[in-house]
C-alpha atoms as a PDB file:
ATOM      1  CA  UNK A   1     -53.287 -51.415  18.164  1.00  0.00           C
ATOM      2  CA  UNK A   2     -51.005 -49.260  16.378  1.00  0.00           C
ATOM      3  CA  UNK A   3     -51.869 -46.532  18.387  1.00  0.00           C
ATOM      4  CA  UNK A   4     -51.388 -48.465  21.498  1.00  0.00           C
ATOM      5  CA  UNK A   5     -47.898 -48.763  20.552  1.00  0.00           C
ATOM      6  CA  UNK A   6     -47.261 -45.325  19.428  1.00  0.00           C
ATOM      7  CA  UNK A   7     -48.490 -43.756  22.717  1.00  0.00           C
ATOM      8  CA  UNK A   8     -46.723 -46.491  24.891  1.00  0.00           C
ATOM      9  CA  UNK A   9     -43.556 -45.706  23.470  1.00  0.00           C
ATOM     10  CA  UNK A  10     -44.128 -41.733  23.324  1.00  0.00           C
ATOM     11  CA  UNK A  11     -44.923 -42.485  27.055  1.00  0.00           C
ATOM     12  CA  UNK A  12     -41.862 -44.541  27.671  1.00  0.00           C
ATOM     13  CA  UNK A  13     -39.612 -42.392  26.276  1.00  0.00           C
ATOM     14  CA  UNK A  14     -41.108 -39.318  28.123  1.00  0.00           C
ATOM     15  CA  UNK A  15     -40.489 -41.514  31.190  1.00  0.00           C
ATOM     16  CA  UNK A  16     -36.853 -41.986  30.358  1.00  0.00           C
ATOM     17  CA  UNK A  17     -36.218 -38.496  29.480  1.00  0.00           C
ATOM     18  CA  UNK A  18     -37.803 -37.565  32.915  1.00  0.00           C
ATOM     19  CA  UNK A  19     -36.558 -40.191  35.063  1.00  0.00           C
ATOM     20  CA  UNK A  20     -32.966 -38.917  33.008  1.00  0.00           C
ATOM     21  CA  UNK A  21     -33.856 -35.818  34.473  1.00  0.00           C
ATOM     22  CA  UNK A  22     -34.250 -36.318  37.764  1.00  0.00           C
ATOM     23  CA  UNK A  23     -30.835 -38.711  37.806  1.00  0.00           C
ATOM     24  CA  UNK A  24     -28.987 -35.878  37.159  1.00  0.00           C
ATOM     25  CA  UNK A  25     -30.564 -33.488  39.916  1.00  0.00           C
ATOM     26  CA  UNK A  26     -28.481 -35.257  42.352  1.00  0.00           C
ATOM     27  CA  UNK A  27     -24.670 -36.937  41.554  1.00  0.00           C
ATOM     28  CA  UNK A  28     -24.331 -40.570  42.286  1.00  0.00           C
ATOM     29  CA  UNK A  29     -21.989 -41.422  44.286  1.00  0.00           C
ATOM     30  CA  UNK A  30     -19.348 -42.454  42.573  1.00  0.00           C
ATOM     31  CA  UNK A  31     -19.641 -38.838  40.808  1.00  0.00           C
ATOM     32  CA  UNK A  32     -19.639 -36.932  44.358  1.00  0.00           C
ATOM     33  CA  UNK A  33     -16.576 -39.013  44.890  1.00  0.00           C
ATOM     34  CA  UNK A  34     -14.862 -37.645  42.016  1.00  0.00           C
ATOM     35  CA  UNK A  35     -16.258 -33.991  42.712  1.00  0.00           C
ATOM     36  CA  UNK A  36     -14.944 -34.617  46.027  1.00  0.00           C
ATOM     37  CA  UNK A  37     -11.453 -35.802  44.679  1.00  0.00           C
ATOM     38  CA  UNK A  38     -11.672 -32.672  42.795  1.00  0.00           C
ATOM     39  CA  UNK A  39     -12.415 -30.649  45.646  1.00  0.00           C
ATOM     40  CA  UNK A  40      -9.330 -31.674  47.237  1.00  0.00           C
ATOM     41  CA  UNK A  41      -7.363 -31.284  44.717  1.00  0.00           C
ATOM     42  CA  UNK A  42      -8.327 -27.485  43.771  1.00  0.00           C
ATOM     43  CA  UNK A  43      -8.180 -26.710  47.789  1.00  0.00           C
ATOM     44  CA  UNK A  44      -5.302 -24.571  47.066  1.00  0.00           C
ATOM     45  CA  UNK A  45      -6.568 -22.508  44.543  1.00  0.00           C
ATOM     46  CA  UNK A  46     -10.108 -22.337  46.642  1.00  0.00           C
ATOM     47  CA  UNK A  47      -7.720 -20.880  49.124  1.00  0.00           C
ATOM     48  CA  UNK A  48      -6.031 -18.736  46.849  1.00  0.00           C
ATOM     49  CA  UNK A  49      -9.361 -16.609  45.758  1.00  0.00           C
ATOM     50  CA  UNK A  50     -10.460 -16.479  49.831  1.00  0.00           C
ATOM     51  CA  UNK A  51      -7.082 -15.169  50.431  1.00  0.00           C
ATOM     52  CA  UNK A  52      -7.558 -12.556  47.167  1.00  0.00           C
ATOM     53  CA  UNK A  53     -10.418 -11.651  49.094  1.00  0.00           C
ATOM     54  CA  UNK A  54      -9.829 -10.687  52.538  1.00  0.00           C
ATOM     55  CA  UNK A  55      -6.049  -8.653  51.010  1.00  0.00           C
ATOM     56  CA  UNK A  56      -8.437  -6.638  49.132  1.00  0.00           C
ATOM     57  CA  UNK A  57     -10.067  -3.983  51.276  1.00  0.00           C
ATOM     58  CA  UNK A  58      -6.797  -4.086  53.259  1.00  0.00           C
ATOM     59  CA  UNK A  59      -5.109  -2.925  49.953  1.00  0.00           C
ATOM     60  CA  UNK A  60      -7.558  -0.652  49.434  1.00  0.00           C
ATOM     61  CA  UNK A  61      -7.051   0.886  52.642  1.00  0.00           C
ATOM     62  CA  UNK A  62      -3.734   1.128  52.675  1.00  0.00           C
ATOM     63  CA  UNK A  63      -3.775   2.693  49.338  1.00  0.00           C
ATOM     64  CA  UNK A  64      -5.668   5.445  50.608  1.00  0.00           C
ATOM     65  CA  UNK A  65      -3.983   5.605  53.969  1.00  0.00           C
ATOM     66  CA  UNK A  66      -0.619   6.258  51.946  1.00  0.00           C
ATOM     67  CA  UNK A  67      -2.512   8.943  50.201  1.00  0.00           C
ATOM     68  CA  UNK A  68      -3.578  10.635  53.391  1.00  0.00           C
ATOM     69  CA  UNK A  69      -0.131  10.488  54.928  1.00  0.00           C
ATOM     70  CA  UNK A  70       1.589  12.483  52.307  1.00  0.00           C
ATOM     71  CA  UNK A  71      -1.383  14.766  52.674  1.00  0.00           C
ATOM     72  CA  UNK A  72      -2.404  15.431  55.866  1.00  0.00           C
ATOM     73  CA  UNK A  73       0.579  13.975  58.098  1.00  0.00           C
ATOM     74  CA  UNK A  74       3.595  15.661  59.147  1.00  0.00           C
ATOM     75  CA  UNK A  75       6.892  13.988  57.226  1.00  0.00           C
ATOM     76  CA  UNK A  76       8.525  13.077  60.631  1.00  0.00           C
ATOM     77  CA  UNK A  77       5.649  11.344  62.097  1.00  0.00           C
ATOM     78  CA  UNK A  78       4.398   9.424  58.305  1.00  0.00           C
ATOM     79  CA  UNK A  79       6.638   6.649  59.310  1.00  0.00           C
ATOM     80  CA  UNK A  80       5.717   5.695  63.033  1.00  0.00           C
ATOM     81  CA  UNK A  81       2.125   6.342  61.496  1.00  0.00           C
ATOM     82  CA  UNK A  82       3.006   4.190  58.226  1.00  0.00           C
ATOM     83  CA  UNK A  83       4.119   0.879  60.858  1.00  0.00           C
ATOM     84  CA  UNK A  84       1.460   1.588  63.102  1.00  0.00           C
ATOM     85  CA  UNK A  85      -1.314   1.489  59.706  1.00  0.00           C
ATOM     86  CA  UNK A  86       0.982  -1.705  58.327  1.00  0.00           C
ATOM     87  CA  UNK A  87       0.995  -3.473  61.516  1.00  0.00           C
ATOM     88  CA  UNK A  88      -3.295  -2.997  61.929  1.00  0.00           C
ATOM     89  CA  UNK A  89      -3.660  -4.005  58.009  1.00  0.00           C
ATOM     90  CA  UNK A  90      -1.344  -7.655  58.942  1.00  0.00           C
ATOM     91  CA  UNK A  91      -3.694  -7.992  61.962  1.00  0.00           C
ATOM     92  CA  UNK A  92      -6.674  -7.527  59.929  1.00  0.00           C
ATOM     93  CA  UNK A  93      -5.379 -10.101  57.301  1.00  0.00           C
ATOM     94  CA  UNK A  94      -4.501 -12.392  60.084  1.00  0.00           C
ATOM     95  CA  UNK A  95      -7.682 -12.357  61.376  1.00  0.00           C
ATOM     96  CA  UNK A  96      -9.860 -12.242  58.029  1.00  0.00           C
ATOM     97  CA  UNK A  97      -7.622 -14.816  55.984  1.00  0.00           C
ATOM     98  CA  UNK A  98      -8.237 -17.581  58.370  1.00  0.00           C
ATOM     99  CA  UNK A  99     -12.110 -17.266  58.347  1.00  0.00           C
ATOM    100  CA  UNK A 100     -12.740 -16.855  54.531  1.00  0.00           C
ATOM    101  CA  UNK A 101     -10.307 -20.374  53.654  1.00  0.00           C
ATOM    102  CA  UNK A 102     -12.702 -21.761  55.879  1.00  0.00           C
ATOM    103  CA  UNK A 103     -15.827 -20.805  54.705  1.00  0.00           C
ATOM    104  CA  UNK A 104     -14.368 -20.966  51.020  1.00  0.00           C
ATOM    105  CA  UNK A 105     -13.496 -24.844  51.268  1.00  0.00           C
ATOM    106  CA  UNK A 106     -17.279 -25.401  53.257  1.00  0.00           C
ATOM    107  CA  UNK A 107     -18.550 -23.804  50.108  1.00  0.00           C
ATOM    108  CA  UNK A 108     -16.824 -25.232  47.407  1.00  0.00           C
ATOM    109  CA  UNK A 109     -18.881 -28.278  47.610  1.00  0.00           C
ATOM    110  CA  UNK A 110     -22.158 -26.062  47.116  1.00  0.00           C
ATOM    111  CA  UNK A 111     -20.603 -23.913  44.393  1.00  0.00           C
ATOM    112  CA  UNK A 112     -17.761 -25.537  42.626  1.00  0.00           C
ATOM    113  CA  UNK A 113     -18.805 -29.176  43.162  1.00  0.00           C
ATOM    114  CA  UNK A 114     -22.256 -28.201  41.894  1.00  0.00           C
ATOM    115  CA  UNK A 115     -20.329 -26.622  38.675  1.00  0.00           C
ATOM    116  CA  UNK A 116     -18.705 -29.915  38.282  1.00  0.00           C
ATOM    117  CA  UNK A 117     -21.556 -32.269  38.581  1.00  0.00           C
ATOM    118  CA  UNK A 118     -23.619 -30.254  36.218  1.00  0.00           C
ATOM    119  CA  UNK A 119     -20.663 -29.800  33.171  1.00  0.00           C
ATOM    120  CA  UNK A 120     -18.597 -33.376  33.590  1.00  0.00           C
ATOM    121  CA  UNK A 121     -19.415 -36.735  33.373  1.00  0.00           C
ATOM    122  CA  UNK A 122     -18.315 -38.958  35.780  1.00  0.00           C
ATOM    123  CA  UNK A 123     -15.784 -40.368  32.962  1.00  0.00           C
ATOM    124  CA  UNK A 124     -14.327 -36.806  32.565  1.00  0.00           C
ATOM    125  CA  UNK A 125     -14.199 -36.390  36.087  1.00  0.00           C
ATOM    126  CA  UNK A 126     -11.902 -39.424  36.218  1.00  0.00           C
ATOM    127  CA  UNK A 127      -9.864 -38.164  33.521  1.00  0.00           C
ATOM    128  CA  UNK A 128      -9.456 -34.574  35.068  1.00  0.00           C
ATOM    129  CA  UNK A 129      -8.494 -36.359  38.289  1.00  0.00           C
ATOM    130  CA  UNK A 130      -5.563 -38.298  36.506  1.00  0.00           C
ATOM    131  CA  UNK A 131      -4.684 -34.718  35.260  1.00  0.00           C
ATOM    132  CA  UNK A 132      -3.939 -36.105  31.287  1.00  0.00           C
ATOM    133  CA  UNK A 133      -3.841 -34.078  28.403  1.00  0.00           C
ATOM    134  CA  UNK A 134      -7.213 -34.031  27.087  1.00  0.00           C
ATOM    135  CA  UNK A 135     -10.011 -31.572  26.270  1.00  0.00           C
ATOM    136  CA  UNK A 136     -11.221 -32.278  29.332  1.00  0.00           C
ATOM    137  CA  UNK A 137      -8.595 -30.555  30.992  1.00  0.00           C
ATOM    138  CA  UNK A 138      -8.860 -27.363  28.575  1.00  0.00           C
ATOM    139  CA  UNK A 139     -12.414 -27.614  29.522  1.00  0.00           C
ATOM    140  CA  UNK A 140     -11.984 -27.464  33.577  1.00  0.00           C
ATOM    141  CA  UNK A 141      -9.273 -24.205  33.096  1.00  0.00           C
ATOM    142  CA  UNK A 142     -11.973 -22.732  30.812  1.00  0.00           C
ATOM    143  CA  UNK A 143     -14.467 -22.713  34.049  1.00  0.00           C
ATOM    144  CA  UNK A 144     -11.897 -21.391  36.430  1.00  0.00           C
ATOM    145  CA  UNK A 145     -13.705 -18.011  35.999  1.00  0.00           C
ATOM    146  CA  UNK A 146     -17.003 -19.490  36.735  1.00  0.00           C
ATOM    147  CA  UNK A 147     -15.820 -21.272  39.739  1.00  0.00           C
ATOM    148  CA  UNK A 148     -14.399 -18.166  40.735  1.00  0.00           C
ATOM    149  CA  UNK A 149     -17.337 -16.652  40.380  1.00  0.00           C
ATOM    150  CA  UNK A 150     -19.866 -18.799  42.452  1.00  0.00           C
ATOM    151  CA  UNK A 151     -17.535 -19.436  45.123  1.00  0.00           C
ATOM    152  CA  UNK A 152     -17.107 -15.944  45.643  1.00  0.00           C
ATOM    153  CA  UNK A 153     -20.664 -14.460  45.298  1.00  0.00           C
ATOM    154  CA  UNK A 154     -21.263 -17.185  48.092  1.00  0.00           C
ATOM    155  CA  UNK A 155     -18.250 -16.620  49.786  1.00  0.00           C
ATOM    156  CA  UNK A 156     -18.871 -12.674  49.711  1.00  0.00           C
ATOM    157  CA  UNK A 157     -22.583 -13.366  51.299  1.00  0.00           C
ATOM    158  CA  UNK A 158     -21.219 -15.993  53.679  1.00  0.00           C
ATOM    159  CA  UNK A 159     -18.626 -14.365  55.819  1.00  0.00           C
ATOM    160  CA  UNK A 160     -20.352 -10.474  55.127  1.00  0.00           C
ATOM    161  CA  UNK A 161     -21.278 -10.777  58.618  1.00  0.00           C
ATOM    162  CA  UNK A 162     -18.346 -12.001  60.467  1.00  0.00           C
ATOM    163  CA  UNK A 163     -15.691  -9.330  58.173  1.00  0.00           C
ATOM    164  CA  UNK A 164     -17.639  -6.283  57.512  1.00  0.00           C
ATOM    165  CA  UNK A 165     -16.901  -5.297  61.232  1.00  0.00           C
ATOM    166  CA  UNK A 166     -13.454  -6.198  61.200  1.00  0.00           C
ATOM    167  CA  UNK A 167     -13.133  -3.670  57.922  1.00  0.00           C
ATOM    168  CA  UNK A 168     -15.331  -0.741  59.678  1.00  0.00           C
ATOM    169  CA  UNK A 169     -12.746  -1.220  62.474  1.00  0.00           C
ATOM    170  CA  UNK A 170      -9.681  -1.192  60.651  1.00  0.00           C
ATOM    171  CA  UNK A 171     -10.968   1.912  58.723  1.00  0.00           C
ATOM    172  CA  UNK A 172     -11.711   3.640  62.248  1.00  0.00           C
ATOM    173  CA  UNK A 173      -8.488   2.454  63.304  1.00  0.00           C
ATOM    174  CA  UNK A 174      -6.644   4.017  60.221  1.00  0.00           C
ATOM    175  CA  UNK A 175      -8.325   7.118  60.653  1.00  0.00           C
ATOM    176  CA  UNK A 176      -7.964   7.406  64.176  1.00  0.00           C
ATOM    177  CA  UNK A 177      -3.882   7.300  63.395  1.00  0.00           C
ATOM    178  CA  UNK A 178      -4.325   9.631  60.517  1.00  0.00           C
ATOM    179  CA  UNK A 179      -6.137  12.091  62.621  1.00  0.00           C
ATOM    180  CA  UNK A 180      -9.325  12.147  61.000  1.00  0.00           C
ATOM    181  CA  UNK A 181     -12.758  12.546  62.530  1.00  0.00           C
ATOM    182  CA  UNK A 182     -15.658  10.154  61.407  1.00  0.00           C
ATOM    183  CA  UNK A 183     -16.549  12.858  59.437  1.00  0.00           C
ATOM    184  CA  UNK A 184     -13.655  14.255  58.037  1.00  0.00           C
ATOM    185  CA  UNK A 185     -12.455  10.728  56.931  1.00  0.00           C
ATOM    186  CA  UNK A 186     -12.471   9.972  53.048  1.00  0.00           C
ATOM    187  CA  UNK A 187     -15.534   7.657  51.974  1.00  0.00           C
ATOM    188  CA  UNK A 188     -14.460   4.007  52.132  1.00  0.00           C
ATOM    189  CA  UNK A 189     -14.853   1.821  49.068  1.00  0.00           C
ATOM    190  CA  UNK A 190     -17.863  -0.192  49.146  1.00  0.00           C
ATOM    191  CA  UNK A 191     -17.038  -4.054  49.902  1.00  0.00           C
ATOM    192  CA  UNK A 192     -17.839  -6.454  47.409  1.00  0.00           C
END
């Protein structure tokens, strides 16, 4: 009989840890609440790193567009060139900027959120939401990389599709107002 007790509480406590397991897999709901609180609340800085994002190959491009001005332009046609270049880049942006906030805050549920559910508590979720000074709050900053990091690899993979031929054709646009053939045209950074 001893035995019978030893293996039924072995069994029930594998059942707990398992059935522990498998509580956490999804949030309840007052944790996707919170998460989704959250969410809101870090919209902004979601934002922010889609916004990072699309200015970067337009930096990029303009970096080496400034490059191939001094070089291979005449100095009284670099400025016309240099507006022309500046006004393409802002159309770009325009155009790039508005798509990646989008998908950002779609995917901040699926990358974020799921950062949040797995490392907080409901309880710390509550107190991150009332935005004390805690641990909990050093805590959250300290993942700011990591949620960085997911949204973006997601973000990156998300939108390739829709921005990849907006940069090919403000690259051919550049180089069209620089002079340059396709083939005489300097290698364009890879996109990330």
């Amino acid at each position: 009989m001893l035995k019978l007790t030893r293996l039924t509480l072995l069994a029930l406590s594998l059942a707990t840890l398992l059935a522990s397991g498998l509580a956490q897999a999804e949030p309840t709901a007052a944790k996707a609440e919170l998460i989704s609180k959250i969410l809101i609340i870090q919209r902004p800085a979601v934002e922010g790193i889609a916004t990072a994002l699309a200015q970067q190959p337009a930096a990029q491009m303009m970096q080496g567009a400034n490059i191939a001005l001094q070089a291979r332009v005449a100095p009284d046609k670099r400025e016309a060139i240099a507006k022309d270049i500046q006004a393409d880049i802002k159309k770009y942006v325009e155009e790039a900027v508005p798509i990646l906030r989008e998908r950002a805050v779609k995917l901040a549920p699926t990358s974020i959120g799921t950062l949040l559910d797995e490392k907080f508590s409901e309880e710390e979720l509550r107190d991150l939401i009332k935005i004390m000074e805690s641990p909990v709050n050093k805590k959250f900053g300290q993942m700011n990389s990591d949620f960085q990091k997911s949204l973006s690899e997601k973000l990156v993979a998300d939108a390739r599709p829709q921005i990849e031929p907006k940069v090919k054709a403000l690259g051919q646009s550049i180089d069209k107002r620089l002079g340059l053939s396709p083939a005489a045209a300097p290698a364009k950074p890879a996109s990330k």
